[in-house]
Protein backbone atom coordinates (compact mmCIF):
# COMPACT_ATOMS: atom_id res chain seq x y z
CA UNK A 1 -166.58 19.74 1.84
CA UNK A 2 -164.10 20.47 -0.66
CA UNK A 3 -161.35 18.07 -2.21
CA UNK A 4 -158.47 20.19 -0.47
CA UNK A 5 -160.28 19.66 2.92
CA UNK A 6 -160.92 15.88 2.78
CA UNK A 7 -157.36 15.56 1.60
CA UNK A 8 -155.77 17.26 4.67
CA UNK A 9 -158.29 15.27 6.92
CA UNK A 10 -156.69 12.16 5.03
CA UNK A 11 -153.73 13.21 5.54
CA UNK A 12 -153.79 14.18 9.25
CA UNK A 13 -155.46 10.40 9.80
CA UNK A 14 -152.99 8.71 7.95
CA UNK A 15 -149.87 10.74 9.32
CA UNK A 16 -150.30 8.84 12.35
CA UNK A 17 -151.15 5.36 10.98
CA UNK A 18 -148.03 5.51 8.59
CA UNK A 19 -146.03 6.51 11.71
CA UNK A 20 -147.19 3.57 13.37
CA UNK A 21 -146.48 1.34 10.66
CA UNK A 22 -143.21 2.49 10.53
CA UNK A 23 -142.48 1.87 14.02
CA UNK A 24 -144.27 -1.68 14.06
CA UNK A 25 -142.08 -2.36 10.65
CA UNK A 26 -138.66 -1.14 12.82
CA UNK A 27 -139.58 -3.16 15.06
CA UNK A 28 -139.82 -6.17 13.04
CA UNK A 29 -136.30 -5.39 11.76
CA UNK A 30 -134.55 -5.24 15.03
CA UNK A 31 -136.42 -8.41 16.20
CA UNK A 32 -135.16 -9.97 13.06
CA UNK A 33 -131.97 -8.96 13.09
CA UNK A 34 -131.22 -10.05 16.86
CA UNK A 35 -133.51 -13.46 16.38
CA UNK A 36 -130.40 -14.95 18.14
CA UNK A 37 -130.57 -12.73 21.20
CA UNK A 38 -134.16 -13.18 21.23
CA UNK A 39 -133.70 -16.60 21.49
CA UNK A 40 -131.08 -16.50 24.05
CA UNK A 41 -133.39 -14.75 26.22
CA UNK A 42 -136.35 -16.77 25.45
CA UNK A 43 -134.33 -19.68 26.68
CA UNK A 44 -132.96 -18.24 29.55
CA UNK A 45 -136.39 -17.17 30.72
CA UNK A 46 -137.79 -20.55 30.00
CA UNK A 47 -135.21 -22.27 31.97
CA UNK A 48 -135.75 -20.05 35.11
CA UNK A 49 -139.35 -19.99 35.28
CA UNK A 50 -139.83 -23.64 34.74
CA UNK A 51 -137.14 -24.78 37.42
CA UNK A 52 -138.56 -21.90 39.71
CA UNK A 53 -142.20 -23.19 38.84
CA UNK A 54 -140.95 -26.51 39.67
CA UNK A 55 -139.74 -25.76 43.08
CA UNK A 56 -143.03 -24.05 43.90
CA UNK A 57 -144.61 -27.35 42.99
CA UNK A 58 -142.33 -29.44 45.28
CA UNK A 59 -143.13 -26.76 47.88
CA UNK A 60 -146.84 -27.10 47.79
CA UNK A 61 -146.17 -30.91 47.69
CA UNK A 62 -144.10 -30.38 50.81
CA UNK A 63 -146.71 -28.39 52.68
CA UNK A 64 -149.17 -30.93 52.02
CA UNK A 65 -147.00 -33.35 54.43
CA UNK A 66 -146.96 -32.22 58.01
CA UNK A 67 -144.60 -34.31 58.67
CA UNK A 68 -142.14 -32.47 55.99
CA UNK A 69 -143.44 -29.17 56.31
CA UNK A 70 -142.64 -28.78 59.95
CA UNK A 71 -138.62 -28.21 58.69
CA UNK A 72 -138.36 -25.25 56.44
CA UNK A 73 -134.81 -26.88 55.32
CA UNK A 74 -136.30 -28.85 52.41
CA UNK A 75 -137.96 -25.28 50.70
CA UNK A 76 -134.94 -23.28 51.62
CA UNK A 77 -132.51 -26.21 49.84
CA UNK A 78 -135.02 -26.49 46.90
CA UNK A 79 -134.95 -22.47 46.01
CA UNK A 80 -131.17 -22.16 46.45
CA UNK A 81 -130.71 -24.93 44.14
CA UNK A 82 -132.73 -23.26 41.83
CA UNK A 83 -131.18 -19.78 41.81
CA UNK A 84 -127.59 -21.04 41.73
CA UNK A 85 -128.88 -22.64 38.48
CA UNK A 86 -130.73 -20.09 37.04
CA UNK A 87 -128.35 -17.74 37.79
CA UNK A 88 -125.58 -19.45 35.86
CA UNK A 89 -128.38 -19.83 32.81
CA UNK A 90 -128.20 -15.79 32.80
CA UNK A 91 -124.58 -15.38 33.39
CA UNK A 92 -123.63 -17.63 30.12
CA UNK A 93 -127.04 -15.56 28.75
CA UNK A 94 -125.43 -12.27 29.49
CA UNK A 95 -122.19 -13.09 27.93
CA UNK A 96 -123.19 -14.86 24.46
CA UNK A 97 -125.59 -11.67 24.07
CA UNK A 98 -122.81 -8.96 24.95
CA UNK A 99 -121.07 -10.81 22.37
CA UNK A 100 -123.56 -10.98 19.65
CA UNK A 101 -124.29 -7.40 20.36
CA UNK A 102 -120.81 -6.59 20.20
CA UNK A 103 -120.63 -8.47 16.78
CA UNK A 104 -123.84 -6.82 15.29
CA UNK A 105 -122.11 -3.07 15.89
CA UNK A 106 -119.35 -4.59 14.13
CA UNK A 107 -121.44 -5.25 10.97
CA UNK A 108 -123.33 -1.63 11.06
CA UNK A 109 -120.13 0.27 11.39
CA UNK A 110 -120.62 1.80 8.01
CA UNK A 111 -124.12 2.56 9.23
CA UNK A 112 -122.92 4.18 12.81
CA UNK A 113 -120.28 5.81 10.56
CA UNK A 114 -122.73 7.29 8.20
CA UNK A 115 -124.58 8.67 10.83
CA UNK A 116 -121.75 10.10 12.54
CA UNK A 117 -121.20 12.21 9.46
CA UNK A 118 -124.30 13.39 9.52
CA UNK A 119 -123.78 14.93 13.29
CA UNK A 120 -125.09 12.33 15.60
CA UNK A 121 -122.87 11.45 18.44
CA UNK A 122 -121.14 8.35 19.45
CA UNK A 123 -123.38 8.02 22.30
CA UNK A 124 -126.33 8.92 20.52
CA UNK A 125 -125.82 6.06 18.44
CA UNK A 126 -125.00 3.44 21.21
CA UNK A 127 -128.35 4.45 22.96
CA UNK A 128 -129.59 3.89 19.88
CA UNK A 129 -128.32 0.07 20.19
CA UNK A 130 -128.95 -0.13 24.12
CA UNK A 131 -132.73 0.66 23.26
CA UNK A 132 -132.99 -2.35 20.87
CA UNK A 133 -131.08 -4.99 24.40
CA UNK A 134 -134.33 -3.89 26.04
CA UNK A 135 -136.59 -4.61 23.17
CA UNK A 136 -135.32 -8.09 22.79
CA UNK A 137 -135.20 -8.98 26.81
CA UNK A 138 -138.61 -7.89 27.03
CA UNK A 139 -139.84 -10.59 23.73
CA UNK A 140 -137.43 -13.20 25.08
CA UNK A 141 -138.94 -13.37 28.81
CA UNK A 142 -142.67 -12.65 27.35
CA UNK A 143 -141.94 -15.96 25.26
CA UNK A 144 -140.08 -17.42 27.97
CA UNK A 145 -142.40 -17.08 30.75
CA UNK A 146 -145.38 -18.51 28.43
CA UNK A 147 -143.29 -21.42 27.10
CA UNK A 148 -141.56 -22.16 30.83
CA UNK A 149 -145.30 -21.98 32.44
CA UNK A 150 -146.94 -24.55 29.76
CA UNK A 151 -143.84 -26.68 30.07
CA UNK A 152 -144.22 -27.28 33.71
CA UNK A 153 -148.10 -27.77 33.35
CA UNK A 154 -147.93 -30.22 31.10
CA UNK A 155 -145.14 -32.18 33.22
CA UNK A 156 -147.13 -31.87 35.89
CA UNK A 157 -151.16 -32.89 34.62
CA UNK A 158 -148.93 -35.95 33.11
CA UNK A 159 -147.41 -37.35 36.03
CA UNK A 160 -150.64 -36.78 38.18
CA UNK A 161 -152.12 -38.69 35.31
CA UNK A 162 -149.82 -41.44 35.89
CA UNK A 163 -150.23 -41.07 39.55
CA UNK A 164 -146.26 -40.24 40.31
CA UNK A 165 -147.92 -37.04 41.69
CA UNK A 166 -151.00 -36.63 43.97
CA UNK A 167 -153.90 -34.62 42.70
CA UNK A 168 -153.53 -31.77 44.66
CA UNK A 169 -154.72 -28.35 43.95
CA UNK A 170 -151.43 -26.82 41.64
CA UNK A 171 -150.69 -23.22 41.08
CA UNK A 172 -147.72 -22.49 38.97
CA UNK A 173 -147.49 -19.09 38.75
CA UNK A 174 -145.70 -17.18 41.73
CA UNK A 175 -144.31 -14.18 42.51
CA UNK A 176 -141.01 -15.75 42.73
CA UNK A 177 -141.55 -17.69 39.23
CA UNK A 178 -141.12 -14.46 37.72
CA UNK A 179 -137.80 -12.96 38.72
CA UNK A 180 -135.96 -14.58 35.65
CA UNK A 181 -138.32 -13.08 33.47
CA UNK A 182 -136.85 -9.19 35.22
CA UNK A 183 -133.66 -10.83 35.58
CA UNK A 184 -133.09 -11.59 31.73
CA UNK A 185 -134.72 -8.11 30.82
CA UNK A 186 -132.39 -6.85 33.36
CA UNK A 187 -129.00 -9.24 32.18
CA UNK A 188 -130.35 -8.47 28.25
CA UNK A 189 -129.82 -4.44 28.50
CA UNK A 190 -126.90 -4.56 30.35
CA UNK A 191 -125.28 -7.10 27.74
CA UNK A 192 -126.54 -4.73 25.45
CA UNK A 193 -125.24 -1.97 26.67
CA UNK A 194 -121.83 -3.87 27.39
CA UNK A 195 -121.94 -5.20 23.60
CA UNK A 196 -122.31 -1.89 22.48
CA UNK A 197 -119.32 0.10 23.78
CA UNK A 198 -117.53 -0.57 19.99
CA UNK A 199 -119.57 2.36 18.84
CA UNK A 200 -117.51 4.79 20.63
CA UNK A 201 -114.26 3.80 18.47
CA UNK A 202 -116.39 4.49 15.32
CA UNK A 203 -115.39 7.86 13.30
CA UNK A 204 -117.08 9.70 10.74
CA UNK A 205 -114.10 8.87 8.56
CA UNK A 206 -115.06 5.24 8.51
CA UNK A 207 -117.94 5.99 6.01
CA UNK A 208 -116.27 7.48 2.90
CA UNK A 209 -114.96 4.16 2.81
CA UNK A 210 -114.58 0.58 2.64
CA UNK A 211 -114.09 -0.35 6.44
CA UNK A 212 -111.58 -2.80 6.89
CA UNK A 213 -110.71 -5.25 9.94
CA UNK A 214 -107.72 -4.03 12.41
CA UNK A 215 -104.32 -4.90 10.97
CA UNK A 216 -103.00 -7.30 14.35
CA UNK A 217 -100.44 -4.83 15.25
CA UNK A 218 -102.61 -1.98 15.93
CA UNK A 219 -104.90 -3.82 18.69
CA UNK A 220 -104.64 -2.61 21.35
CA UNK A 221 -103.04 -4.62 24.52
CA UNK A 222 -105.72 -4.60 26.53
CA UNK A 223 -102.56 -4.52 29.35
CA UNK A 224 -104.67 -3.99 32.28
CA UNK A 225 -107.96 -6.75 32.02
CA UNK A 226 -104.61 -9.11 30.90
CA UNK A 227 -103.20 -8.31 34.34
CA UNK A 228 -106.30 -8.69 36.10
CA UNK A 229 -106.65 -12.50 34.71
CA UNK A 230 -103.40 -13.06 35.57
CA UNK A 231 -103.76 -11.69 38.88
CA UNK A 232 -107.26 -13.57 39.62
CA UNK A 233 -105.89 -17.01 38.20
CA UNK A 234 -102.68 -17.23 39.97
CA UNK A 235 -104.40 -16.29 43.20
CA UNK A 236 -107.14 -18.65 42.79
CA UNK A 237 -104.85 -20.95 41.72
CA UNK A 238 -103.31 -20.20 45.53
CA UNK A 239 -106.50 -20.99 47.61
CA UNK A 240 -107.39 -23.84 45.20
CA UNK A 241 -103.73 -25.67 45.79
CA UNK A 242 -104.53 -24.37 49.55
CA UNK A 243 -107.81 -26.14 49.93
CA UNK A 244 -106.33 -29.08 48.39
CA UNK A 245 -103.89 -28.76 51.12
CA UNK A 246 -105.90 -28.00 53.64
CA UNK A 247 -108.71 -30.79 52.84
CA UNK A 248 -105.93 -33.54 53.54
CA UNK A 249 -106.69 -33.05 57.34
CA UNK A 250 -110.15 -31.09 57.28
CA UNK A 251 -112.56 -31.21 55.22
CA UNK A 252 -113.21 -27.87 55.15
CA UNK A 253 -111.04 -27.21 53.17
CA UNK A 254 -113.61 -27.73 50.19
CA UNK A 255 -114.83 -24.08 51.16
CA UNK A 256 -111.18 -23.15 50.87
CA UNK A 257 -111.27 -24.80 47.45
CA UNK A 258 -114.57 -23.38 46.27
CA UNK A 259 -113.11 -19.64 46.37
CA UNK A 260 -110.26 -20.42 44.86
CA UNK A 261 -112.15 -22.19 41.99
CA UNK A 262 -114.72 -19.90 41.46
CA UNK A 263 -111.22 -16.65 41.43
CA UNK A 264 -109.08 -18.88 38.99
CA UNK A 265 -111.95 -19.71 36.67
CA UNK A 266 -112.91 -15.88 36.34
CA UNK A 267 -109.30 -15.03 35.59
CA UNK A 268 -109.53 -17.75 32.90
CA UNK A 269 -113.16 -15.91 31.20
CA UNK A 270 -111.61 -12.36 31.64
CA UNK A 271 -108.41 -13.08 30.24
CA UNK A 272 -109.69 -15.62 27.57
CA UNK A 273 -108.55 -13.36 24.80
CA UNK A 274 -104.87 -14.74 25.65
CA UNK A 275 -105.58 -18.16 26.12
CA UNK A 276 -108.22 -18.84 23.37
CA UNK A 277 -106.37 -18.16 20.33
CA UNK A 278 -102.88 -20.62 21.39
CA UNK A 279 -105.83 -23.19 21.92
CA UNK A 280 -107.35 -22.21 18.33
CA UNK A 281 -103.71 -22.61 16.54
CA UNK A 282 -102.81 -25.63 18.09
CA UNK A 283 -105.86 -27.20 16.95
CA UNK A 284 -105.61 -25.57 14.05
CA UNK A 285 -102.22 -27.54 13.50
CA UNK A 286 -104.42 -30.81 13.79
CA UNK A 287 -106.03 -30.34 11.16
CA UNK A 288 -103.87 -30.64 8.46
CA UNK A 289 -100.99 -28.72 6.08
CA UNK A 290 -103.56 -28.17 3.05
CA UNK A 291 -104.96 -25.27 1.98
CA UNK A 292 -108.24 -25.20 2.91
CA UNK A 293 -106.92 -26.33 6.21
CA UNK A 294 -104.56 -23.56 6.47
CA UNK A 295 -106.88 -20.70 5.80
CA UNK A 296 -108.79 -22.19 7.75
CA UNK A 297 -106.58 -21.76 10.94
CA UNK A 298 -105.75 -18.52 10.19
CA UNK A 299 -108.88 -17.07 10.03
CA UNK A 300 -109.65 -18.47 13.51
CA UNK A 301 -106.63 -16.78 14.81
CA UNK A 302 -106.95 -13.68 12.96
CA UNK A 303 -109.32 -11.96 15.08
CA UNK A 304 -108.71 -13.05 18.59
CA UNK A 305 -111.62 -11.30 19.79
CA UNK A 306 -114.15 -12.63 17.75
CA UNK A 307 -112.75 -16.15 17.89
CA UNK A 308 -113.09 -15.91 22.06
CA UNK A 309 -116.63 -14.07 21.77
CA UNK A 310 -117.59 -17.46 19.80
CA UNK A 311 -116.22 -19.97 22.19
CA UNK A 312 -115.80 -18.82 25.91
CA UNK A 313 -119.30 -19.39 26.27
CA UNK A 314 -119.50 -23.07 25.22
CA UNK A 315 -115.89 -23.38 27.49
CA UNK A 316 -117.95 -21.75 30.13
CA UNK A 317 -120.70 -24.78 30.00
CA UNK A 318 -118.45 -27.59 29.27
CA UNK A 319 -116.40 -26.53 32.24
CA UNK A 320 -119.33 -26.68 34.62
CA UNK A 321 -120.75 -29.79 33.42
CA UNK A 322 -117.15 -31.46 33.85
CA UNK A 323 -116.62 -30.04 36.81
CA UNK A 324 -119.94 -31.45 38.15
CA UNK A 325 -119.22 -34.91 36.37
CA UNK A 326 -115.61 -35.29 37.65
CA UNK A 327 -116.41 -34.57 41.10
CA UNK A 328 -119.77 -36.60 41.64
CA UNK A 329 -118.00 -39.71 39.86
CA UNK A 330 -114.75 -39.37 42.28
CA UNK A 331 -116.75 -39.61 44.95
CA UNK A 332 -118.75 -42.33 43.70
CA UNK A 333 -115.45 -44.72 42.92
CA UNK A 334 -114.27 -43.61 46.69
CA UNK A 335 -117.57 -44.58 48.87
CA UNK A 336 -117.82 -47.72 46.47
CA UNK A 337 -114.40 -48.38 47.03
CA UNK A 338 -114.59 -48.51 50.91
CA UNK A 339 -118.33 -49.78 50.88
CA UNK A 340 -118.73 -53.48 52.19
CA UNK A 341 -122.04 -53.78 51.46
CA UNK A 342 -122.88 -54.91 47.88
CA UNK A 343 -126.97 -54.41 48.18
CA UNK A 344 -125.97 -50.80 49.76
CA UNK A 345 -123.23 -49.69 47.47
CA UNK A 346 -126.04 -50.52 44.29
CA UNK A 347 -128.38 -48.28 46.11
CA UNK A 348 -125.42 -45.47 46.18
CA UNK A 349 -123.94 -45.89 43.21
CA UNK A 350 -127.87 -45.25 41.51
CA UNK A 351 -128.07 -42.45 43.32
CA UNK A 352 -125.27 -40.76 42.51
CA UNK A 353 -126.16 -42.12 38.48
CA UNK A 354 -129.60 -39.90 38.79
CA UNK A 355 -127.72 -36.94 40.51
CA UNK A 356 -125.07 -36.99 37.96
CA UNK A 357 -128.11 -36.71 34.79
CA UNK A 358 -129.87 -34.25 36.86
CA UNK A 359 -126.90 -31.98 37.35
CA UNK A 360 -125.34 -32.79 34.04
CA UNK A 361 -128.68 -31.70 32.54
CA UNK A 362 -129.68 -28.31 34.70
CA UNK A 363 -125.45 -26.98 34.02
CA UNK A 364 -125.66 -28.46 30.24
CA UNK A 365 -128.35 -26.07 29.25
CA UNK A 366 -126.11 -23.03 30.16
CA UNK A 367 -123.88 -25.26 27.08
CA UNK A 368 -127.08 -24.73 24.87
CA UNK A 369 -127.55 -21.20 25.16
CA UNK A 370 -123.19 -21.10 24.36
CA UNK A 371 -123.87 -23.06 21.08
CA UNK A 372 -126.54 -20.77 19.90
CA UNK A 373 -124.16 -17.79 20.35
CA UNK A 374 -121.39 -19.58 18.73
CA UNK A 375 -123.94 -20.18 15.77
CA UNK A 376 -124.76 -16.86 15.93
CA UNK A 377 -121.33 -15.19 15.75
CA UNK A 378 -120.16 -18.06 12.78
CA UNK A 379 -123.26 -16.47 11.06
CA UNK A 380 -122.48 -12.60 11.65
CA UNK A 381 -118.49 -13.23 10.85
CA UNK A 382 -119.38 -15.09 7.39
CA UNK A 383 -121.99 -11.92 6.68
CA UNK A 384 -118.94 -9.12 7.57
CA UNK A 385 -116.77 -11.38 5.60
CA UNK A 386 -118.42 -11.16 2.20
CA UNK A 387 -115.87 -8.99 0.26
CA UNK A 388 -113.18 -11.76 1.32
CA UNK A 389 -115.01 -14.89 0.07
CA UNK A 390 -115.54 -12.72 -2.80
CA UNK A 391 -111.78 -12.79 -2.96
CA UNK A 392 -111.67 -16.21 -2.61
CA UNK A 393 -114.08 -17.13 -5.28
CA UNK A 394 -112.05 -14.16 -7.61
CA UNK A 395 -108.69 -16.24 -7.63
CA UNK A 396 -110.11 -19.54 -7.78
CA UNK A 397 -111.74 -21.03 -5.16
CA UNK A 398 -114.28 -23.79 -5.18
CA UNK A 399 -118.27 -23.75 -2.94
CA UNK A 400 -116.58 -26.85 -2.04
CA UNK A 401 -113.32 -25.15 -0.48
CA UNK A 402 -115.48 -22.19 0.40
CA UNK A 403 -118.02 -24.12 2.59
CA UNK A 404 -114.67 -26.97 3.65
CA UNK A 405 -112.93 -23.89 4.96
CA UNK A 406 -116.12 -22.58 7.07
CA UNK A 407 -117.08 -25.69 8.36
CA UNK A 408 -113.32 -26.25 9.81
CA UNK A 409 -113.29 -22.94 11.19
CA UNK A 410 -116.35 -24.27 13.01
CA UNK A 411 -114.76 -27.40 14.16
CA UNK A 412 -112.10 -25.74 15.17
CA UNK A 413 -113.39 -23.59 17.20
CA UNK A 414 -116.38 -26.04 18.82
CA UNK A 415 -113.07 -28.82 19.60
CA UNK A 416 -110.72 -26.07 21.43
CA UNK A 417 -113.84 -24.86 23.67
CA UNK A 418 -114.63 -28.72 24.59
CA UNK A 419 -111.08 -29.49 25.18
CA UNK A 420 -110.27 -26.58 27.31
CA UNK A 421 -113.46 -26.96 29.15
CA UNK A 422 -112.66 -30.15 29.77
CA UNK A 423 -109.19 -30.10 31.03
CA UNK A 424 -110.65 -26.91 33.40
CA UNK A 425 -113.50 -29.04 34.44
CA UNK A 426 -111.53 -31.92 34.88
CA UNK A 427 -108.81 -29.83 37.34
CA UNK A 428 -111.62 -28.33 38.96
CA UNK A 429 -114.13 -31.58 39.71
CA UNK A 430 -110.74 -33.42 41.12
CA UNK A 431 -109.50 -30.31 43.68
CA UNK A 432 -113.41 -30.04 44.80
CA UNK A 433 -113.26 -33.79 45.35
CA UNK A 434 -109.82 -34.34 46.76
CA UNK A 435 -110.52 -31.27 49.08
CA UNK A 436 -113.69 -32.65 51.35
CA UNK A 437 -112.74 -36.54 50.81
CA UNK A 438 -108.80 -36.26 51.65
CA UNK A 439 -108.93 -36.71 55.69
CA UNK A 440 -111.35 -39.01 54.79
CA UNK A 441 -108.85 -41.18 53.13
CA UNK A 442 -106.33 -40.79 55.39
CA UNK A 443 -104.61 -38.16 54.33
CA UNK A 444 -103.89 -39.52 51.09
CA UNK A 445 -104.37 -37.87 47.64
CA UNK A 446 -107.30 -39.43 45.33
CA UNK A 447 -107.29 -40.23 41.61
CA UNK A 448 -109.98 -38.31 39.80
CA UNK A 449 -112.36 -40.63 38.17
CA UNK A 450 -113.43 -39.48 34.92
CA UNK A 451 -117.14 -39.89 33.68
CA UNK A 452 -116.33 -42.04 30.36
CA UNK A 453 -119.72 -41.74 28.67
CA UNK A 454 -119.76 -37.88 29.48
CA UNK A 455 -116.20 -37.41 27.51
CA UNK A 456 -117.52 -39.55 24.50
CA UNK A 457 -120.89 -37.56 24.10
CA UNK A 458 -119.21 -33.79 24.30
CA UNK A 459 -116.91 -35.71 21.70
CA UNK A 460 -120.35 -36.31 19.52
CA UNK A 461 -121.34 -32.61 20.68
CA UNK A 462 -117.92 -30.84 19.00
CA UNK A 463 -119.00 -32.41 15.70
CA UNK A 464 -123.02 -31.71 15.87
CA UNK A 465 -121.82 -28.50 16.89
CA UNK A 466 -119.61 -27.86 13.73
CA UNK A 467 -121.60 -29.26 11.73
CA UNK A 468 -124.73 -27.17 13.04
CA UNK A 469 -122.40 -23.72 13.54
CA UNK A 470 -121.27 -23.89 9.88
CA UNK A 471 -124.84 -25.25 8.10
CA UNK A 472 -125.90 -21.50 7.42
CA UNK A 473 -122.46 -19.58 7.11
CA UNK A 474 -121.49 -21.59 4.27
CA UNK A 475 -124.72 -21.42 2.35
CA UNK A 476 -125.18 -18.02 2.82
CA UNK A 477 -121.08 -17.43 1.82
CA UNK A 478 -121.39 -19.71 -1.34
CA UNK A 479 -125.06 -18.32 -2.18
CA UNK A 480 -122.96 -15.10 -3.42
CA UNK A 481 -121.50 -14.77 -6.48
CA UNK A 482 -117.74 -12.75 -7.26
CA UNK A 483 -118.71 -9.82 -7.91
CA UNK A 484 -121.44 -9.26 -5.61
CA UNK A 485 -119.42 -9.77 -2.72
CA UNK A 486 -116.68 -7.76 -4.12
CA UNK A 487 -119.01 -4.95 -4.33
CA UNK A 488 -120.11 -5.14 -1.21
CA UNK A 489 -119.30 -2.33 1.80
């Protein structure tokens, strides 16, 4: 066999090893690049298959009781719980990765641009980015379902241990179980796909230069999703006030109250881009006249977009959780208030303790997946931002002011999402309350009773938060020198 030969047999066995390398090695890159997503979806998965897995162990519990098993109300209760839960895990999911994906297109519009020039389409190009949503739902439920599964074993072979549990014969893995792990694939592309839609407004113009941010004026108005919020706030605002109303002398007027929360609260996420940034610059205003503290502000203003994409998630969870807070502790302070019986009135107000933890903790880690995204797009904003703190360090600016101004930006933003997520929560809880307990009290309004220890630990939150948000920004903005970032694109 001659040289010539062997070579062309090497290279028809490599051709397809090096191809596969390169795909394994793109891969890699787009896993790396969207770590945050992947994580988003790994938790989302997680939390769905181990609070589905959960149920299913509770169910088998139940059918090992005649007794209990005889009512179906128990099972049906137990999975609707579940999915209202899990369902709000993928909605916050869906949004903080729309948003990250929405922020990574933002940093690879010289890229998209580039390749525009070279005669792919827009839509080519967003494909492109759609393709990688479905890569990282499909590694964030594989993890998730793996991680959720082991979780709930574990729980489980340690409380039979203990004997909380009887030893029965456990299987953790239904059907059921995995419909997050479809459901986050599912949320993932469509985020994705959402995220990606910032590819159409790129131009093959953009990439025979430096690509700068929007001047404000030339935004556009976004007129009709402004109208929309309006519309959807002031008439859930209506039914809300109406159930309100309507609870005084029925309370079914909760149900009343419900819709109009649920309306008003949607008007509030879809028009956030209005509401946000007066939040940002009045906290902004807090914070001090100096420079760092002014620069600061301004930034978090500048681009109202990215500033809501950072935040409306976390305003999302803390909203929830207060809402969920508010209302268990009003009606906590009412039946104590009219309870006569001391022994009785312990026994409630326990219950209502371990409801509140439960609840607080099954809404708060729809918060958790928020605070990664806001991580996330503090990250990506620093890394599209190098030229600027190139700037910066040009005329004179310290690492200290650098990383000062970063980490305010953070707290900023992480104080305005708890605040307004609190005041919503707070409006909501009291209105869900006042609605099925006002004929019980005579027709008479009642004062919401706010959870003190809640308030003080989503104060402790905003600053872990900040602190957390802008760790790796500011390193990686301070880890640059001048004229690097300057000659950055």
């Amino acid at each position: 066999m001659s040289a010539a030969t062997v070579d062309r047999a090497g290279a028809r066995g490599s051709a397809p090893t090096g191809a596969r390398a390169a795909a394994r090695s793109a891969l890699g890159d787009q896993l790396r690049e969207h770590r945050p997503s992947v994580l988003v979806a790994a938790l989302g998965t997680t939390f769905g298959v181990a609070l589905l897995s959960v149920s299913h162990v509770f169910e088998q519990l139940i059918a090992s009781d005649p007794a209990v098993a005889a009512s179906g109300t128990v099972s049906t209760m137990l999975d609707l719980v579940a999915s209202v839960f899990v369902g709000l895990a993928l909605y916050v999911g869906a949004i903080v990765t729309a948003n990250t994906f929405t922020t990574v297109v933002a940093g690879r519009t010289p890229t998209i641009a580039l390749m525009r020039l070279l005669g792919s389409s827009a839509r080519d190009q967003r494909r492109v980015v759609a393709r990688e949503g479905l890569v990282v739902g499909v590694a964030g439920a594989l993890i998730g379902v793996v991680v959720g599964t082991l979780l709930v074993v574990v729980a489980v072979g340690v409380l039979v241990a203990r004997g909380t549990l009887p030893d029965l014969d456990y299987s953790f893995v239904s059907v059921g179980g995995l419909v997050p792990a479809v459901a986050v694939v599912a949320t993932t592309v469509a985020a994705a796909w959402i995220g990606s839609r910032r590819v159409l407004q790129v131009t093959p113009l953009q990439a025979t230069g430096v690509v700068q941010e929007e001047p404000v004026g030339s935004r556009p108005r976004r007129v009709l999703r402004t109208v929309l919020a309006a519309l959807l706030v002031v008439g859930g605002g209506v039914l809300l006030l109406a159930g309100v109303l309507m609870g005084l002398a029925n309370e079914a007027g909760v149900l009343v109250a419900f819709v109009g929360g649920v309306l008003s609260f949607s008007g509030v996420v879809v028009g956030a881009h209005t509401v946000m940034p007066a939040g940002l610059a009045a906290v902004g205003r807090l914070f001090g006249s100096g420079q760092v503290a002014r620069l600061a502000a301004e930034n978090a203003v500048r681009q109202p977009e990215r500033s809501t994409r950072a935040t409306i998630g976390i305003v999302i969870g803390v909203t929830l959780v207060t809402t969920m807070s508010v209302a268990l502790e009003t009606l906590r302070s009412f039946i104590g208030s009219i309870q006569q019986d001391p022994a009785y009135a312990a026994e409630l107000d326990t219950m209502f303790t371990t409801t509140l933890l439960v609840m607080a903790g099954l809404v708060g880690f729809s918060a958790v997946i928020a605070a990664v995204g806001m991580v996330n797009d503090m990250s990506l904003s620093v890394l599209q931002r190098r030229r600027e703190l190139g700037l910066l360090r040009a005329v004179g600016s310290t690492v200290g002011q650098i990383r000062g101004m970063i980490l305010l930006e953070a707290a900023q933003m992480a104080v305005t999402a708890i605040v307004v997520g609190v005041v919503l929560g707070t409006v909501y809880g009291w209105a869900g309350a006042q609605s099925l307990l006002g004929a019980a009290n005579q027709g008479m309004l009642i004062a919401p009773t706010l959870p003190v220890p809640l308030l003080v630990g989503l104060a402790l939150t905003a600053a872990v938060l900040a602190g957390v948000a802008a760790l790796v920004p500011a390193r990686r903005a301070t880890s640059v020198t001048p004229v690097e970032a300057l000659a950055a694109r």
